[in-house]
Each structure stands twice: as C-alpha cells, then as structure tokens.
C-alpha atoms as a PDB file:
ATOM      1  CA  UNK A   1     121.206 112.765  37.525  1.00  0.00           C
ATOM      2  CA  UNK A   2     119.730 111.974  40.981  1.00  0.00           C
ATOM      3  CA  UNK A   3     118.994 108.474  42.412  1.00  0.00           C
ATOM      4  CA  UNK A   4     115.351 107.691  42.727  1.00  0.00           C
ATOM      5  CA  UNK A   5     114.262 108.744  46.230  1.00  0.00           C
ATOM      6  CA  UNK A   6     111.888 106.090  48.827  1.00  0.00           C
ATOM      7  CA  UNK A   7     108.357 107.417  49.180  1.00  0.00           C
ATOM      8  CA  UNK A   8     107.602 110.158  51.493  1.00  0.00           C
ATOM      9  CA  UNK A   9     106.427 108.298  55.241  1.00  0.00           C
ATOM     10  CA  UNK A  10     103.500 110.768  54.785  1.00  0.00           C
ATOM     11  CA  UNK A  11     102.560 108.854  51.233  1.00  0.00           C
ATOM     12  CA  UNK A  12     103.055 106.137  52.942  1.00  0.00           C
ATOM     13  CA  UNK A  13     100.849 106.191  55.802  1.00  0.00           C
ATOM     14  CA  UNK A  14      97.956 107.418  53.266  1.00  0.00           C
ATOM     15  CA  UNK A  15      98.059 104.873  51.482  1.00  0.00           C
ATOM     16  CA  UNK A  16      98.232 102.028  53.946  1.00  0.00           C
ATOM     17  CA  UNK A  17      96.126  98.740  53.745  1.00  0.00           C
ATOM     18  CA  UNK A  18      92.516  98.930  54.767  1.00  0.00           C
ATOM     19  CA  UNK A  19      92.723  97.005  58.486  1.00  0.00           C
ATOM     20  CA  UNK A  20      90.873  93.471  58.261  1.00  0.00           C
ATOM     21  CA  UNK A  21      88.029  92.502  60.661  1.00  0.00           C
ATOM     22  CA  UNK A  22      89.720  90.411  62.811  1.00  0.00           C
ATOM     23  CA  UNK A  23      92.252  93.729  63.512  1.00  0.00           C
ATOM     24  CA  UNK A  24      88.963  95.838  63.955  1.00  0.00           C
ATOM     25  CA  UNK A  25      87.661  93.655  66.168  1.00  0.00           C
ATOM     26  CA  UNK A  26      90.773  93.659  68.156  1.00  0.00           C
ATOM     27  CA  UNK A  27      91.234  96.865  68.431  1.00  0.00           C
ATOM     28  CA  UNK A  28      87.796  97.766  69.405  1.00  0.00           C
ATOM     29  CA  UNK A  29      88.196  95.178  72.557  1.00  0.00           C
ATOM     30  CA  UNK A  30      91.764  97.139  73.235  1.00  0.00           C
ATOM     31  CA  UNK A  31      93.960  94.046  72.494  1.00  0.00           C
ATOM     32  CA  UNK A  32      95.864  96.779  69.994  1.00  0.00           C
ATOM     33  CA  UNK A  33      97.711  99.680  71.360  1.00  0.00           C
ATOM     34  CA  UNK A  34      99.909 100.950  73.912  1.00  0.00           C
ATOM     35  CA  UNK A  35      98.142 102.215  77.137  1.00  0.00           C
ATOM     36  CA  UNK A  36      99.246 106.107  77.019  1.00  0.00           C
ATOM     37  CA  UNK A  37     102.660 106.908  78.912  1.00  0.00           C
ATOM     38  CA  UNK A  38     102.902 109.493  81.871  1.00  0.00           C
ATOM     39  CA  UNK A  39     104.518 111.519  78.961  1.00  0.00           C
ATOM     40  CA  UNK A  40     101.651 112.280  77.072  1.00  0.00           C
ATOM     41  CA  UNK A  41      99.386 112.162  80.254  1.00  0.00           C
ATOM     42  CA  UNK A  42     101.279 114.955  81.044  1.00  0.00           C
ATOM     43  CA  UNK A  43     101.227 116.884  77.714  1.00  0.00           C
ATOM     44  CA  UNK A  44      97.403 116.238  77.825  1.00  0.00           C
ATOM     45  CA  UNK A  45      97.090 117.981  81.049  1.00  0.00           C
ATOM     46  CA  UNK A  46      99.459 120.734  79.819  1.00  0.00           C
ATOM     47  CA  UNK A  47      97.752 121.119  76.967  1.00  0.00           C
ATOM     48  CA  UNK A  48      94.101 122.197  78.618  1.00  0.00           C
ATOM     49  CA  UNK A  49      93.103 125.717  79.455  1.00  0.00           C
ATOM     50  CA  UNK A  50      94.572 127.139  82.371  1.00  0.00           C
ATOM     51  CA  UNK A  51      91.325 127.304  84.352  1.00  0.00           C
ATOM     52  CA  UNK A  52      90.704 123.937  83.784  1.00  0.00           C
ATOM     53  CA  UNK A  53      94.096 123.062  84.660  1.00  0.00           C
ATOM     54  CA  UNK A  54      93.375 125.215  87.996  1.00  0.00           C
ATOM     55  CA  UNK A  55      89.396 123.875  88.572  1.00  0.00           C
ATOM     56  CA  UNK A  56      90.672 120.022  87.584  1.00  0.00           C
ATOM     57  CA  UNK A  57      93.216 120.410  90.167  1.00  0.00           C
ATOM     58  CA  UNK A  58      91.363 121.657  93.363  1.00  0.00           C
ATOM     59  CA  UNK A  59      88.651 119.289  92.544  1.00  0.00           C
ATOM     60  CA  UNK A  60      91.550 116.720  93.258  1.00  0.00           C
ATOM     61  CA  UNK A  61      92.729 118.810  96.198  1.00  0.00           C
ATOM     62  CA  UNK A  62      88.934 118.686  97.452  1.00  0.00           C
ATOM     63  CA  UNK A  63      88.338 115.594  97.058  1.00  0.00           C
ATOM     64  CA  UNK A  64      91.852 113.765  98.537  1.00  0.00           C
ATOM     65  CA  UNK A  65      91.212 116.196 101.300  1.00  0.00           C
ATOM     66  CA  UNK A  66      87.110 115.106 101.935  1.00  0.00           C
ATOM     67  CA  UNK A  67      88.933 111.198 102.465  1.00  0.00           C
ATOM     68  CA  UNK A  68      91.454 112.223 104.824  1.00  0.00           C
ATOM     69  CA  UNK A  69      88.336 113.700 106.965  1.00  0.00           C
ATOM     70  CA  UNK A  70      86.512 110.954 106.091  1.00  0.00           C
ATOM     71  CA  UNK A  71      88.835 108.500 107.310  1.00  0.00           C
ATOM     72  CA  UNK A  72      89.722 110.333 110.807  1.00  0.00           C
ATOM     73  CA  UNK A  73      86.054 110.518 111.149  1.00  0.00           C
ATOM     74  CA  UNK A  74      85.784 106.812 111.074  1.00  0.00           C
ATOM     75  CA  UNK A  75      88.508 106.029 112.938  1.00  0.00           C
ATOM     76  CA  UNK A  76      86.815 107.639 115.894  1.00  0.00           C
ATOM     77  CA  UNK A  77      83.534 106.171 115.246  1.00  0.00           C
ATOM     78  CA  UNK A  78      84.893 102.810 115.171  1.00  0.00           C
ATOM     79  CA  UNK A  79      88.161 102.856 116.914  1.00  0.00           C
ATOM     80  CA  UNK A  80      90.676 100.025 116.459  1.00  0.00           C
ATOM     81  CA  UNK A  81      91.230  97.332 118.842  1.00  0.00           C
ATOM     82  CA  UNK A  82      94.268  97.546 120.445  1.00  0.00           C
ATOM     83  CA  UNK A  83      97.116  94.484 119.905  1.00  0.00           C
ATOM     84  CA  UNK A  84      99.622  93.768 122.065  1.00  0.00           C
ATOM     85  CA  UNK A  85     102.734  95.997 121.922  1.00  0.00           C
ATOM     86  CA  UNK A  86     106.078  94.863 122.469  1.00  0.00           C
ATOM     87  CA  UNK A  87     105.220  95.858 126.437  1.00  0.00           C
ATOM     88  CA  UNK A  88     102.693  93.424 127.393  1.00  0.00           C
ATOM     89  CA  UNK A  89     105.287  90.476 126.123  1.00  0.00           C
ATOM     90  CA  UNK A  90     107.769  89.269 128.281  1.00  0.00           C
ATOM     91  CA  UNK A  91     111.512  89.107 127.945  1.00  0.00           C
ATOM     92  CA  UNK A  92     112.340  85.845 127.751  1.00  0.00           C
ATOM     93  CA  UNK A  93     109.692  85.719 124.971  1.00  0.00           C
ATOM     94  CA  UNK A  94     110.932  83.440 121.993  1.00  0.00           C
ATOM     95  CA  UNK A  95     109.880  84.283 118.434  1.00  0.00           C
ATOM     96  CA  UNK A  96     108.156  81.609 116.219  1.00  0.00           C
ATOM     97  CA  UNK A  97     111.402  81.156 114.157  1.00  0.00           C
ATOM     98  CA  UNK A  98     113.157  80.756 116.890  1.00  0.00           C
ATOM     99  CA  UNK A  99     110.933  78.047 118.483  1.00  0.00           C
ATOM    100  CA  UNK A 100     111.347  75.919 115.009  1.00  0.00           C
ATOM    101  CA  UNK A 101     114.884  76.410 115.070  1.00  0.00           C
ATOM    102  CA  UNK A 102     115.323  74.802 118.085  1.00  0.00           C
ATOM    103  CA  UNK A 103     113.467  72.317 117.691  1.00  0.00           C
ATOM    104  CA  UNK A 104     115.272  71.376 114.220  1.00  0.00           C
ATOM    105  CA  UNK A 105     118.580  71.407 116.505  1.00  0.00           C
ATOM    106  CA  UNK A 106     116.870  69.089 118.837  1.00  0.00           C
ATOM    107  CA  UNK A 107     116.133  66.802 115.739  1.00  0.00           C
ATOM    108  CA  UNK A 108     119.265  66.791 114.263  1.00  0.00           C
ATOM    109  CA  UNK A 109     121.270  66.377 117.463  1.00  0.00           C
ATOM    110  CA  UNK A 110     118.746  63.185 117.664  1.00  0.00           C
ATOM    111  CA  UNK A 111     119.506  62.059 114.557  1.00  0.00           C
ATOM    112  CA  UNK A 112     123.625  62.472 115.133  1.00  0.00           C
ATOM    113  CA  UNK A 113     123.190  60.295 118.336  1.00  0.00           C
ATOM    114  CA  UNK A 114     121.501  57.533 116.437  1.00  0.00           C
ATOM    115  CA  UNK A 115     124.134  57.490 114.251  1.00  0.00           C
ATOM    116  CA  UNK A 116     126.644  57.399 116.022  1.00  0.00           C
ATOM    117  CA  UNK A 117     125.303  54.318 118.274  1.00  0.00           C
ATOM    118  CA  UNK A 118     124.999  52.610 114.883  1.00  0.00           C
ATOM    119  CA  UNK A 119     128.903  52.982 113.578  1.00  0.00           C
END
C-alpha cells in the first residue's frame, strides 16, 4: 500500500483563498509584486515577432541617434563658457585643502606654544 501523497501545487493554486480588499486595494496601487527582472524583460522582447523585434529596435536606433544631433546642434547654438584650465593658474597655486591644512598647522603649533609657556 502507498502513503497518501500532498496535493498537486496545481490543486493547490486553484483552490486558493479569494484575496481580501485591503490586498486588492494594494495591489491595484502596486504595493504587491516584484517589478519584472531584466530576465523576463528579455524573454518579453525575445518573445515578439521578428519584425517587431527589428522595427522596435531602429525606432530606438532613430531616436538615440535624433538626441545626439540634437545635442551637437545645441551646443553650437549656445556654446559653453569657457573655465579656467589648469593653464591660466599659476604654479605656486595652492589648492583649497591645502590652504585649510595649513592653517590647522598654524593653529595647532599655536596651541603647543601656549602650552608649553604654561608647564
């Protein structure tokens, strides 16, 4: 004699609980669910027709390559002003962190004087 077997999963999924309001609700303002993974994006895509595939992707292709016009086009229409370039500073030029640095040195070398006057 055989042991009793679990229910089937597929029994099991049709005859699941009827979802309460509150879970509607919640799943109907997307607080339920996983956003879809590049995985199945990918399947999806896969999946379509191959001339959709094809027209989907040089609509892309068109349409990345209408904003790189787009942008070199407004670049020259309104051209950046230029900043100064390591050129136009001179060489004994101090960076901001090194300006704070030395003045914490000068602080501390204060503070080391003062106490040593005081021992």
């Amino acid at each position: 004699m055989s042991k009793p077997t679990a229910h089937k999963p597929s029994l099991q999924q049709r005859y699941q609980r009827p979802p309460t309001p509150a879970e509607i609700q919640a799943q109907a303002a997307g607080k339920i669910g996983n956003p879809p993974d590049a995985a199945s994006i990918q399947n999806s895509f896969r999946r379509l027709p191959p001339r959709t595939r094809l027209w989907l992707s040089l609509g892309l292709f068109a349409f990345s390559g209408l904003g790189l016009y787009a942008t070199s086009k407004l670049e020259e229409w309104y051209p950046i002003e230029s900043k100064t370039t390591m050129k136009d500073v001179p060489a004994d030029a101090k960076s901001r962190v090194d300006v704070l640095w030395e003045q914490e040195e000068k602080e501390l070398d204060k503070l080391d004087k003062q106490r040593t006057r005081t021992n």
